[in-house]
PDB file of N, CA and C in Angstrom:
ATOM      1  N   UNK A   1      75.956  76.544  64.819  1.00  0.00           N
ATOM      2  CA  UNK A   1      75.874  77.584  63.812  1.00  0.00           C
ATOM      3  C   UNK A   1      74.889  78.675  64.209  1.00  0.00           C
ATOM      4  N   UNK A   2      74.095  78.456  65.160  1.00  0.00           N
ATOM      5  CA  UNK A   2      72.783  79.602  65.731  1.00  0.00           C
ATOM      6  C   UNK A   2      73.633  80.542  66.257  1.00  0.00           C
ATOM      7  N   UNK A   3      74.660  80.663  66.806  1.00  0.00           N
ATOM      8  CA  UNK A   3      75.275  82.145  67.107  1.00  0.00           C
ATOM      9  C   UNK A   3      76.551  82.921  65.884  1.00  0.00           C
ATOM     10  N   UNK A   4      76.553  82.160  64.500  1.00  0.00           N
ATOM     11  CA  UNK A   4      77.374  82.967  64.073  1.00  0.00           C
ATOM     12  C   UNK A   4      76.966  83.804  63.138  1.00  0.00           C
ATOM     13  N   UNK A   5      75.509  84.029  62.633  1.00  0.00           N
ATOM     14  CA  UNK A   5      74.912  84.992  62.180  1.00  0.00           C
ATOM     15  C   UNK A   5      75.449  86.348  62.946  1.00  0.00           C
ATOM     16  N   UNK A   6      74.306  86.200  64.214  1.00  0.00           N
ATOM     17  CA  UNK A   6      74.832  87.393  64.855  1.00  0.00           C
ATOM     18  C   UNK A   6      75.969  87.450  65.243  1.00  0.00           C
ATOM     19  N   UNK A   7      77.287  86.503  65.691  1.00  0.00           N
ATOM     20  CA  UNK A   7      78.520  86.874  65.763  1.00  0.00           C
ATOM     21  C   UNK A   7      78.859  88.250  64.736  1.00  0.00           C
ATOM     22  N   UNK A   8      78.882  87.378  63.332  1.00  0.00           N
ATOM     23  CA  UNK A   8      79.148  88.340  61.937  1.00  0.00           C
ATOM     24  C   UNK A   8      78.247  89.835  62.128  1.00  0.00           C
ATOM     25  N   UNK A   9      77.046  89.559  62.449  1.00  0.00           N
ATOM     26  CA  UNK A   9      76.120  91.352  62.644  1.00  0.00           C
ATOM     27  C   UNK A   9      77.203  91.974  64.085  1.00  0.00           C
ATOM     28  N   UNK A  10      77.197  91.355  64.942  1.00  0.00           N
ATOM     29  CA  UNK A  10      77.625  92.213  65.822  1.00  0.00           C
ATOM     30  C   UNK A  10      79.118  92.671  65.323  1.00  0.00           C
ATOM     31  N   UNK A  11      79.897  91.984  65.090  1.00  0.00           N
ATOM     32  CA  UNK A  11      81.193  92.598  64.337  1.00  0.00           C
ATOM     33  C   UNK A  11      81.024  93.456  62.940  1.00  0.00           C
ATOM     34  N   UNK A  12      80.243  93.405  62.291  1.00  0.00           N
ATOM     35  CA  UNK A  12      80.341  94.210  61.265  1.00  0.00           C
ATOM     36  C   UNK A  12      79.300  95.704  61.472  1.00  0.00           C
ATOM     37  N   UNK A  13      78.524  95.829  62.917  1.00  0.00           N
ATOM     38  CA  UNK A  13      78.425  96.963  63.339  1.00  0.00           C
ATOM     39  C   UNK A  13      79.072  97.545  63.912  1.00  0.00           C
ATOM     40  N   UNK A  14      79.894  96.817  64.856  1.00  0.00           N
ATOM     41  CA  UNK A  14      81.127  97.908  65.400  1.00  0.00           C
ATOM     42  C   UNK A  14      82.220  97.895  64.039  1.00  0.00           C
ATOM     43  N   UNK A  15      82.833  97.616  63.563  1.00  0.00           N
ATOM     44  CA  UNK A  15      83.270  97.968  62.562  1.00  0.00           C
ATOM     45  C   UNK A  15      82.413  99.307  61.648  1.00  0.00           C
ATOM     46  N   UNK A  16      81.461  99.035  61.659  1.00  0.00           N
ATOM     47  CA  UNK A  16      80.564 100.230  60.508  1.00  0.00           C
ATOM     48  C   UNK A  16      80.804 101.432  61.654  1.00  0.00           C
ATOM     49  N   UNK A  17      80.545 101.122  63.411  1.00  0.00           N
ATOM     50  CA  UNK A  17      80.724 102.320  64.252  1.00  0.00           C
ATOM     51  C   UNK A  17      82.045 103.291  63.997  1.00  0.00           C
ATOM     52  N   UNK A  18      83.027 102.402  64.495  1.00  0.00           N
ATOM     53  CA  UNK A  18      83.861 102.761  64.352  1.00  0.00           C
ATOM     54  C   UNK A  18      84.811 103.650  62.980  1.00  0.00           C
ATOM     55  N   UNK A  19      84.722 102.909  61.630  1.00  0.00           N
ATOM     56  CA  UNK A  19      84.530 103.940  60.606  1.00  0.00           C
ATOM     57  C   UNK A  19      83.851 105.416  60.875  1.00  0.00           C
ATOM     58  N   UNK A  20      82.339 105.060  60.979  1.00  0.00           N
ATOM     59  CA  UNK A  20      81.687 106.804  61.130  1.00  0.00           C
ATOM     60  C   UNK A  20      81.976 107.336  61.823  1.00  0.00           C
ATOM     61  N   UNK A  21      82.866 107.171  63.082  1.00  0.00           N
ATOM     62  CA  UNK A  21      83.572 108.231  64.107  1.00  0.00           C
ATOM     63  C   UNK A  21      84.626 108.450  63.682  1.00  0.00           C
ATOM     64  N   UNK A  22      85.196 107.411  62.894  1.00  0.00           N
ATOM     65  CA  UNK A  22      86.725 108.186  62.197  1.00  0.00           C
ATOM     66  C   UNK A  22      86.699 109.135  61.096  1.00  0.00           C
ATOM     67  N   UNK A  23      85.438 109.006  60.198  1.00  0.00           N
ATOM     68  CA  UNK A  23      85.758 109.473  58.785  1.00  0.00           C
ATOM     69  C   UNK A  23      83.839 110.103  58.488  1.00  0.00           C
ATOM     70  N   UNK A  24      83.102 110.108  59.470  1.00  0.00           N
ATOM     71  CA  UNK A  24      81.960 110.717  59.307  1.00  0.00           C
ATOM     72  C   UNK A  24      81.137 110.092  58.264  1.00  0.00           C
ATOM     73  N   UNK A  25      81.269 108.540  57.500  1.00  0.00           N
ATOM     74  CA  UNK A  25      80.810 108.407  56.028  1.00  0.00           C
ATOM     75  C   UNK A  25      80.784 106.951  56.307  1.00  0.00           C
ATOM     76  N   UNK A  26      79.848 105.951  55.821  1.00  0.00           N
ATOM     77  CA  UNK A  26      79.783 104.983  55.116  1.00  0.00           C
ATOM     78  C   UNK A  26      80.176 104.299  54.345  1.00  0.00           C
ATOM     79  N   UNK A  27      81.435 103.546  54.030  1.00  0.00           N
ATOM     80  CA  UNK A  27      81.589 102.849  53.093  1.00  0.00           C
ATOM     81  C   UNK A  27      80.457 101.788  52.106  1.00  0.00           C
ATOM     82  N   UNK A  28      80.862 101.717  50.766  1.00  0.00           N
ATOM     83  CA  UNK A  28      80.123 100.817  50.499  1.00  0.00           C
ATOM     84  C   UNK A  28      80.416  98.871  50.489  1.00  0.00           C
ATOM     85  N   UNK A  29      81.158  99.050  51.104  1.00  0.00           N
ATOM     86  CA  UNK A  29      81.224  97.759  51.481  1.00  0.00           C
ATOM     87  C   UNK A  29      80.678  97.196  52.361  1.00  0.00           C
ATOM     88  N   UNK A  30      80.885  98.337  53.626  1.00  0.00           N
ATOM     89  CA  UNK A  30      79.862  97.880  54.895  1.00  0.00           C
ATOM     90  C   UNK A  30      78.618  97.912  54.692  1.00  0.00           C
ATOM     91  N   UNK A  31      77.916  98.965  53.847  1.00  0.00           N
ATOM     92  CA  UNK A  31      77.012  99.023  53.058  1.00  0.00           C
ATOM     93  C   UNK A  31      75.980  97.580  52.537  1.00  0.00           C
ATOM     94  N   UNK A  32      77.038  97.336  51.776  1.00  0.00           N
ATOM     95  CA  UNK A  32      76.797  95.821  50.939  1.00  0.00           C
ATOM     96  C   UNK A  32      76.911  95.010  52.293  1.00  0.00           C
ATOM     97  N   UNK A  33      77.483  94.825  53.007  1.00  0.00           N
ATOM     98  CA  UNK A  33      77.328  94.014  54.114  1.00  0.00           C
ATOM     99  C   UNK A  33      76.378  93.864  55.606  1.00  0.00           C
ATOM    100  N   UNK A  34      75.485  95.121  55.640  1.00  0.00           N
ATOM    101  CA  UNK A  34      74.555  95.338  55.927  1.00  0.00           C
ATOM    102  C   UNK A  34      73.204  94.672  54.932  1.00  0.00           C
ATOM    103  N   UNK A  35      73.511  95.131  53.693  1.00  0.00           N
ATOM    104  CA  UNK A  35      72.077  94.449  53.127  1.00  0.00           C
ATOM    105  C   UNK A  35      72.644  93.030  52.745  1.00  0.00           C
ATOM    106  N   UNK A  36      73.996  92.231  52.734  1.00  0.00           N
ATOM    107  CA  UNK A  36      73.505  90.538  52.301  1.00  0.00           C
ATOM    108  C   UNK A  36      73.282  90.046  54.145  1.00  0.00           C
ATOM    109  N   UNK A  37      73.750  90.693  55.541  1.00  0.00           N
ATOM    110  CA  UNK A  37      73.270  90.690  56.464  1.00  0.00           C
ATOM    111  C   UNK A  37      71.533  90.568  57.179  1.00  0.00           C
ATOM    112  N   UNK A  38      71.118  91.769  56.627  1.00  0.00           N
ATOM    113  CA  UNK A  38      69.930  91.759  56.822  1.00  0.00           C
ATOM    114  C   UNK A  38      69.022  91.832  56.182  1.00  0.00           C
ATOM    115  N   UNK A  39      69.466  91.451  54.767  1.00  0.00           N
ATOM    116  CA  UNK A  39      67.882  91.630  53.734  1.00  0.00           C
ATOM    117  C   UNK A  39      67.565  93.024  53.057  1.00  0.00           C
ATOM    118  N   UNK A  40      66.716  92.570  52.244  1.00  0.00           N
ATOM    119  CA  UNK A  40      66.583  93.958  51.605  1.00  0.00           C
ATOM    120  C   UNK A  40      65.801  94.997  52.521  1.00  0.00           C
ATOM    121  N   UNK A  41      65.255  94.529  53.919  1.00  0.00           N
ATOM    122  CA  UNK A  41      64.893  95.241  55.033  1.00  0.00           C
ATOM    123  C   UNK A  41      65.900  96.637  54.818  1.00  0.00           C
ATOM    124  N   UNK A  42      67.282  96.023  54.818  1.00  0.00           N
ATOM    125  CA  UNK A  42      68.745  97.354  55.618  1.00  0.00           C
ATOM    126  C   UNK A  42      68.415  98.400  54.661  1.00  0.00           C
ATOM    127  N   UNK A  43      67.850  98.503  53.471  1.00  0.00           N
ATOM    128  CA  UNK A  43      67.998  99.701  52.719  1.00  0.00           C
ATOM    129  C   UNK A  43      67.234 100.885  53.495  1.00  0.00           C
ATOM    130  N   UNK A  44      66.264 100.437  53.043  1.00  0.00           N
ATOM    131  CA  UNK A  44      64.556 101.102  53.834  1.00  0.00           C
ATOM    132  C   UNK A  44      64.899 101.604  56.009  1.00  0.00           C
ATOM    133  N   UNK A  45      65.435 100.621  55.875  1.00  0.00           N
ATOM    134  CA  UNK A  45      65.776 101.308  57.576  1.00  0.00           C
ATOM    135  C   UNK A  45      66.958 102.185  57.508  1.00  0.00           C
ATOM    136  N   UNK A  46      68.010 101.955  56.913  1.00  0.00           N
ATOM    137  CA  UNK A  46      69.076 103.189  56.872  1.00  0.00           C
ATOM    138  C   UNK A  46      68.236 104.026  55.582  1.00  0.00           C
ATOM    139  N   UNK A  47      67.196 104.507  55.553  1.00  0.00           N
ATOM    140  CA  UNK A  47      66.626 105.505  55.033  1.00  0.00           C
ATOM    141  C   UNK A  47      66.074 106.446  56.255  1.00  0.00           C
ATOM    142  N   UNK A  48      65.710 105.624  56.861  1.00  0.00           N
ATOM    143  CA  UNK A  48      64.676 106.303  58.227  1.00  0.00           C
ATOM    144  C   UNK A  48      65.541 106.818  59.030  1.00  0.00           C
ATOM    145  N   UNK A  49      66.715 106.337  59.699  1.00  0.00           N
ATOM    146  CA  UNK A  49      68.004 106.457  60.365  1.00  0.00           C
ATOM    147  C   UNK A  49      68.459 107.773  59.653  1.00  0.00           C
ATOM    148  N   UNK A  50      68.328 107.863  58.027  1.00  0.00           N
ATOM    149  CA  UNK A  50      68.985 109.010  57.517  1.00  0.00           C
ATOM    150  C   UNK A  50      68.466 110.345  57.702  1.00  0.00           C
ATOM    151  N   UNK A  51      67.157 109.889  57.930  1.00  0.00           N
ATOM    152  CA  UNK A  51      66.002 111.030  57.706  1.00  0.00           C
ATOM    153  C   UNK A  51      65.516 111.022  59.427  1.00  0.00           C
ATOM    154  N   UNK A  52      66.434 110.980  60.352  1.00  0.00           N
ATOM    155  CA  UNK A  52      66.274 111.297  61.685  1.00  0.00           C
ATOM    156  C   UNK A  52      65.101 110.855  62.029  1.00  0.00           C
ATOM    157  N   UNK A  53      64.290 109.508  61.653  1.00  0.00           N
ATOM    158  CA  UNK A  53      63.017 109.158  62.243  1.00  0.00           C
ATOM    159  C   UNK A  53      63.290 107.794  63.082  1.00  0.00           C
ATOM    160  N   UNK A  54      64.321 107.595  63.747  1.00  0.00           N
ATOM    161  CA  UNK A  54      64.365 106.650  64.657  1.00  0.00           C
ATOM    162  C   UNK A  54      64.788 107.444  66.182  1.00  0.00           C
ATOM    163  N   UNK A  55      64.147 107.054  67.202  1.00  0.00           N
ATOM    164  CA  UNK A  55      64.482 107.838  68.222  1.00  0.00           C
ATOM    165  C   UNK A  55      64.435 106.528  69.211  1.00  0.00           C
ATOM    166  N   UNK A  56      65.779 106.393  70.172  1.00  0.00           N
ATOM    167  CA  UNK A  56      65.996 105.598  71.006  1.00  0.00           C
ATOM    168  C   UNK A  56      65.249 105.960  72.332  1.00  0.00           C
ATOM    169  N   UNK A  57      64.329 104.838  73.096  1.00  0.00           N
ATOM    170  CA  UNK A  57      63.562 105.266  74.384  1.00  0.00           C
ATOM    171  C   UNK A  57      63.806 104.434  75.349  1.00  0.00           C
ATOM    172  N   UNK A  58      64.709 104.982  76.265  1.00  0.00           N
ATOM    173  CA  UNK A  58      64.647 104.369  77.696  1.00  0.00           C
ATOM    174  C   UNK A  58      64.032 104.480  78.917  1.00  0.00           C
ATOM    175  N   UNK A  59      63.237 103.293  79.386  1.00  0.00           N
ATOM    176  CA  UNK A  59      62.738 103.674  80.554  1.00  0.00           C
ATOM    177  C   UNK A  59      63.448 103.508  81.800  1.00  0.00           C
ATOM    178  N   UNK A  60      62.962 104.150  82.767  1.00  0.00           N
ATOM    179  CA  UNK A  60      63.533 104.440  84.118  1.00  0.00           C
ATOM    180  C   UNK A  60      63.728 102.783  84.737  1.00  0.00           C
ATOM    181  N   UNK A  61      63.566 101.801  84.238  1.00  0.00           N
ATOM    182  CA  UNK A  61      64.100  99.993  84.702  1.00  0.00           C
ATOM    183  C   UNK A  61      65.160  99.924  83.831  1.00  0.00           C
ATOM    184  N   UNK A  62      65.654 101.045  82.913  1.00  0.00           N
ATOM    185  CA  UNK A  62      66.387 100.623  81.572  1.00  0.00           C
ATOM    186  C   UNK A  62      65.805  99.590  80.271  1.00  0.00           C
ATOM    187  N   UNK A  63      64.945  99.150  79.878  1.00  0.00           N
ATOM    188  CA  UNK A  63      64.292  98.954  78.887  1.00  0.00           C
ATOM    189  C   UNK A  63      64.537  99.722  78.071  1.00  0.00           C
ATOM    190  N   UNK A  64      65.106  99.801  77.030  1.00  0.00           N
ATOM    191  CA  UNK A  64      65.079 100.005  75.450  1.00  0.00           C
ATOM    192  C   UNK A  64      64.062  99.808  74.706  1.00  0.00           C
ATOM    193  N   UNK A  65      63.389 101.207  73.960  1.00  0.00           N
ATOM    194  CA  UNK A  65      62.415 100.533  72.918  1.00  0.00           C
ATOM    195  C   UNK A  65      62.660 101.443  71.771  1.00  0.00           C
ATOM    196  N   UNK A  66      62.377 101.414  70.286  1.00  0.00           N
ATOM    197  CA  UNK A  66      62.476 101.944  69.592  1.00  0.00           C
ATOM    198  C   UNK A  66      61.467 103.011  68.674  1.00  0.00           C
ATOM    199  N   UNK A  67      61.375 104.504  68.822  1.00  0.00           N
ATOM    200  CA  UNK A  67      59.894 104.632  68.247  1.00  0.00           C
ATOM    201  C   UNK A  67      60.711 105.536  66.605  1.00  0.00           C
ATOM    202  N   UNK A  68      59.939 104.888  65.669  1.00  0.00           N
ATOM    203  CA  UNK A  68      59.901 105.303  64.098  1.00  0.00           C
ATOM    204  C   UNK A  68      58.930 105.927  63.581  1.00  0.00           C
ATOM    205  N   UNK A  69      59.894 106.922  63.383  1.00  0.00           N
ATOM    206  CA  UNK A  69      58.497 108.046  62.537  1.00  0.00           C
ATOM    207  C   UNK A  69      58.662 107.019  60.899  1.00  0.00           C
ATOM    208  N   UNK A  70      57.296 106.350  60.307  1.00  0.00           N
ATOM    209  CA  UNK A  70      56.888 106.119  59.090  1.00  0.00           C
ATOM    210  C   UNK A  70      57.093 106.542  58.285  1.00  0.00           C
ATOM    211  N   UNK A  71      56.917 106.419  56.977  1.00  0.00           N
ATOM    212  CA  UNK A  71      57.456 107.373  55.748  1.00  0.00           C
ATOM    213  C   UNK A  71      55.796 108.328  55.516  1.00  0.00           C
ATOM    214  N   UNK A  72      54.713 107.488  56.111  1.00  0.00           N
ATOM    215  CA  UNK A  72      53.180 107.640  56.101  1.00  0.00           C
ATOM    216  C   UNK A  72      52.939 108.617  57.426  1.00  0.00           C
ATOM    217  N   UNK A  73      54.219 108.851  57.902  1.00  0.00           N
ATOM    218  CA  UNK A  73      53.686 109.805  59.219  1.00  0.00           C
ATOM    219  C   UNK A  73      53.643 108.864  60.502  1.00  0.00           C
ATOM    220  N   UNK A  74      53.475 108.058  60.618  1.00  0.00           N
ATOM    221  CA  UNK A  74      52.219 107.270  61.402  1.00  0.00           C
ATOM    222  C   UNK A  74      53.887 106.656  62.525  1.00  0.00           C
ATOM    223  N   UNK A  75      53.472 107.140  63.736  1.00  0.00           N
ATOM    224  CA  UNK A  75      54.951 106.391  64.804  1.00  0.00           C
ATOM    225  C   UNK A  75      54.276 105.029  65.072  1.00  0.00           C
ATOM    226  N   UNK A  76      55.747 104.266  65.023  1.00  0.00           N
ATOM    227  CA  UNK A  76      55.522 103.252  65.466  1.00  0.00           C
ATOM    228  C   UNK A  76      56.797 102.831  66.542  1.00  0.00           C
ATOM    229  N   UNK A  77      56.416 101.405  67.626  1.00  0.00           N
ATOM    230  CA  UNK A  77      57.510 101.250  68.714  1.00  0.00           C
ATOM    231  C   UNK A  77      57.709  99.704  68.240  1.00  0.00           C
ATOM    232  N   UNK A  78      59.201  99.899  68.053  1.00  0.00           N
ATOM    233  CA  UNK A  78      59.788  98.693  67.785  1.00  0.00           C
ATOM    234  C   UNK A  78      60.768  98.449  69.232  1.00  0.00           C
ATOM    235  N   UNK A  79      60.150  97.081  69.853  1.00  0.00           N
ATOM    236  CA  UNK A  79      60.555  96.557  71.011  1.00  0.00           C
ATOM    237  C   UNK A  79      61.916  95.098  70.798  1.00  0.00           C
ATOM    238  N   UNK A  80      63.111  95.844  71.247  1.00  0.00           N
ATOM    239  CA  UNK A  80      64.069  95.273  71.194  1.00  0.00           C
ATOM    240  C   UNK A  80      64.206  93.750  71.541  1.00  0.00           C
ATOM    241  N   UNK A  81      64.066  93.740  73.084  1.00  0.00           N
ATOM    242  CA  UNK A  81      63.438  92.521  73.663  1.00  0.00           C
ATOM    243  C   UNK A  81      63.363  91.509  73.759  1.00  0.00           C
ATOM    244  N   UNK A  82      62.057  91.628  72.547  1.00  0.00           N
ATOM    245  CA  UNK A  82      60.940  90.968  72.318  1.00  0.00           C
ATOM    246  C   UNK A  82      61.141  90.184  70.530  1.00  0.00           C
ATOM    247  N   UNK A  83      61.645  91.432  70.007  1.00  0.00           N
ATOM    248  CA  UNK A  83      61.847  91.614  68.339  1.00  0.00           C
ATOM    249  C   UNK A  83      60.582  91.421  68.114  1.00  0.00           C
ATOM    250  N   UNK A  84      60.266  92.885  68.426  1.00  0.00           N
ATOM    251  CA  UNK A  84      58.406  92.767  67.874  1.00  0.00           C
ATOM    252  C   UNK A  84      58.349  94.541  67.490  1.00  0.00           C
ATOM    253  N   UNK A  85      57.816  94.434  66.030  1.00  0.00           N
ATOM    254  CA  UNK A  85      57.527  96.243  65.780  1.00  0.00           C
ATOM    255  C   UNK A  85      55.761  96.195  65.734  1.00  0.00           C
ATOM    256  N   UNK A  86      55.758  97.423  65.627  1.00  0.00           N
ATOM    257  CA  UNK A  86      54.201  97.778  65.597  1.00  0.00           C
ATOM    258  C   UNK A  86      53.467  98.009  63.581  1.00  0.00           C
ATOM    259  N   UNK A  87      54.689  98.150  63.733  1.00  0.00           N
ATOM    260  CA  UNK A  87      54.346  98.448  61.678  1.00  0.00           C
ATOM    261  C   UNK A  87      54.122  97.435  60.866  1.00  0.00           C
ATOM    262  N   UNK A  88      53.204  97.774  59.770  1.00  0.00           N
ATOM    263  CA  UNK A  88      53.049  96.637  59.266  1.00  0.00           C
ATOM    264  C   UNK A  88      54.162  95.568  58.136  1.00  0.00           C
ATOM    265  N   UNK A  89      54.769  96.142  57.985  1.00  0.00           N
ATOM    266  CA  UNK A  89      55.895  95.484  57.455  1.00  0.00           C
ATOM    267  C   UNK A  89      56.617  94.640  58.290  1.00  0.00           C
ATOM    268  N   UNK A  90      56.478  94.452  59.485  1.00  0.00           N
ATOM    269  CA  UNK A  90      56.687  93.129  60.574  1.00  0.00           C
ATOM    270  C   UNK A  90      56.033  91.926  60.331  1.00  0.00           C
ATOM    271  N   UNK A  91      54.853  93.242  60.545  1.00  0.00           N
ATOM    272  CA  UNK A  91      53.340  91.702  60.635  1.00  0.00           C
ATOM    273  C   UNK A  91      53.728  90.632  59.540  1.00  0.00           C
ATOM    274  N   UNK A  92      53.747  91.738  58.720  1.00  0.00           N
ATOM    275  CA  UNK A  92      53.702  91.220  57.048  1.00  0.00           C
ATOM    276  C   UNK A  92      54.872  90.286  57.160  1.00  0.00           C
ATOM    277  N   UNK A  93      56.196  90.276  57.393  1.00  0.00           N
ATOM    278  CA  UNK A  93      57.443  89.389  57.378  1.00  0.00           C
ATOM    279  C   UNK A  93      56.706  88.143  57.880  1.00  0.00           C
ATOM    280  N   UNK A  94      56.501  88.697  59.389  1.00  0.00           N
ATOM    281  CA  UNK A  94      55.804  87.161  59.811  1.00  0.00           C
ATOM    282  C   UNK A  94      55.381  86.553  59.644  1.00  0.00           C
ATOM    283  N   UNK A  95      54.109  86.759  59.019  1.00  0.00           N
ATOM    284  CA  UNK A  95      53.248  85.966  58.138  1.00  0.00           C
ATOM    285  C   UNK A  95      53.663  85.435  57.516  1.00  0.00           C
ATOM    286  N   UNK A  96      54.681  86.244  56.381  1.00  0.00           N
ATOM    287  CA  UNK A  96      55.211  85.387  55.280  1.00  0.00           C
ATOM    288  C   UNK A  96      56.267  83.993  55.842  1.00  0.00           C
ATOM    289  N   UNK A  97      56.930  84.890  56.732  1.00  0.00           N
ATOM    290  CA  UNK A  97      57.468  83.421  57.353  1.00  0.00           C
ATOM    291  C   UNK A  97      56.601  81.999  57.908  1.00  0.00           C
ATOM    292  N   UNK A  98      55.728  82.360  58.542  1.00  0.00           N
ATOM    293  CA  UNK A  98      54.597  81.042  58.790  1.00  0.00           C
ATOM    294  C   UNK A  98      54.317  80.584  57.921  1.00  0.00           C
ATOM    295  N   UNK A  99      54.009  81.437  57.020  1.00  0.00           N
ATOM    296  CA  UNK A  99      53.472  80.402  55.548  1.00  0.00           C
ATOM    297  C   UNK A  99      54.488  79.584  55.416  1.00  0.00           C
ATOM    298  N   UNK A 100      55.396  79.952  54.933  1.00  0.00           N
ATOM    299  CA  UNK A 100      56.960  79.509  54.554  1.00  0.00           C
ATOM    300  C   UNK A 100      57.213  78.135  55.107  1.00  0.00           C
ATOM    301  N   UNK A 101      57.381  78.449  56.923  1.00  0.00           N
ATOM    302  CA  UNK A 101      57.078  77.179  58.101  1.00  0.00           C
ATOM    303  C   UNK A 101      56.374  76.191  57.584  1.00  0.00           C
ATOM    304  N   UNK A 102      54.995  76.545  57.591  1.00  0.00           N
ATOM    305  CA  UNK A 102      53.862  75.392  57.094  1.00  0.00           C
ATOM    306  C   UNK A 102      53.475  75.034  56.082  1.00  0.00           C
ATOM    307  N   UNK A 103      54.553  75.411  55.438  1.00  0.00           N
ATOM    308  CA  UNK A 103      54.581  74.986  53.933  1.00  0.00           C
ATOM    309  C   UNK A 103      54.379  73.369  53.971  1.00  0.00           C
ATOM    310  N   UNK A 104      55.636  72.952  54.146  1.00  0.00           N
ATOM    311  CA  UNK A 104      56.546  71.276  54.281  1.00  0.00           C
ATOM    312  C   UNK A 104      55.331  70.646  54.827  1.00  0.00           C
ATOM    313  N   UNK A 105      54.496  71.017  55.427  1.00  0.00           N
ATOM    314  CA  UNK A 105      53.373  70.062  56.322  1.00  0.00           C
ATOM    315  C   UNK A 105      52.412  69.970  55.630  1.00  0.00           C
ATOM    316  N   UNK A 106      52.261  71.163  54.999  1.00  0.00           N
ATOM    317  CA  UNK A 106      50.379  70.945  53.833  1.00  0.00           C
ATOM    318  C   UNK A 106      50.653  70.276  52.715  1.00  0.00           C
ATOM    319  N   UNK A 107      51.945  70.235  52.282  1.00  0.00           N
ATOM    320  CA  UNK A 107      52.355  69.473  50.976  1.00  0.00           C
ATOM    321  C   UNK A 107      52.681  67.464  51.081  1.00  0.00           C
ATOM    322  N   UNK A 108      53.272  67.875  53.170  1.00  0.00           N
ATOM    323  CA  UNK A 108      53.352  65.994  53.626  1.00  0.00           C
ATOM    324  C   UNK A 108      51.927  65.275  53.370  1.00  0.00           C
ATOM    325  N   UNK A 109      50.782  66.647  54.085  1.00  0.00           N
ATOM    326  CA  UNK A 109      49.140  66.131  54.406  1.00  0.00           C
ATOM    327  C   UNK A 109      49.072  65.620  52.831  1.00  0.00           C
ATOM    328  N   UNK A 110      49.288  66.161  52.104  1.00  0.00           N
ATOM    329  CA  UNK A 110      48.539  65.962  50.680  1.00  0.00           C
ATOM    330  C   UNK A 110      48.932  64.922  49.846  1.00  0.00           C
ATOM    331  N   UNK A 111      50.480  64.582  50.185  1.00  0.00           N
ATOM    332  CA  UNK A 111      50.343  63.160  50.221  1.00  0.00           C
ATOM    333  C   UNK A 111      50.115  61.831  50.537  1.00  0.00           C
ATOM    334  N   UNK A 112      49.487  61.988  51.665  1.00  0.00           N
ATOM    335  CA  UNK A 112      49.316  60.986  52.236  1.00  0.00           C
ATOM    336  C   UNK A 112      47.618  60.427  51.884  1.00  0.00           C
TER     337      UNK A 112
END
């Protein structure tokens, strides 16, 4: 089951591609299928995307990285890679996910 998440993302972006070269527009279905895809993250990033603050950077090895103009101004480089951004709304996911992780273990310790 570890590859059919992204199976489903990678097909329902070329699908979303393909629409906007035919018809210039977004459906809201793909829409809706972007955010039960990726979380309430997809709103807030197809905001930035809308507002021309994502700029694709390749280096001369071909490396891909991503730099985002903030809603605060402030650029940040989101590294493909790696799946590592510089903003704090990463950090912040992460964290929350570790907690999340080490949840099941501080609650085993405490019974014992």
């Amino acid at each position: 089951m570890g590859g059919t998440l992204p199976a489903v993302a990678e097909e329902l972006l070329k699908e979303l591609r393909r629409v906007f070269q035919e018809t210039a527009q977004v459906p809201d279905d793909l829409l809706l299928g972007l955010k039960f895809i990726f979380g309430p993250a997809a709103v807030p990033a197809l905001d930035l995307v809308d507002h021309r603050s994502v700029t694709r950077v390749v280096s001369p090895s071909g490396r891909t990285a991503y730099q985002v103009l903030g809603t605060s101004g402030k650029l940040y480089t989101c590294y493909s890679s790696c799946h590592f951004c510089t903003c704090p709304a990463f950090g912040f996911t992460v964290l929350q996910k570790s907690e999340s992780l080490l949840q099941p273990e501080v609650s085993k310790g405490a019974d014992t």
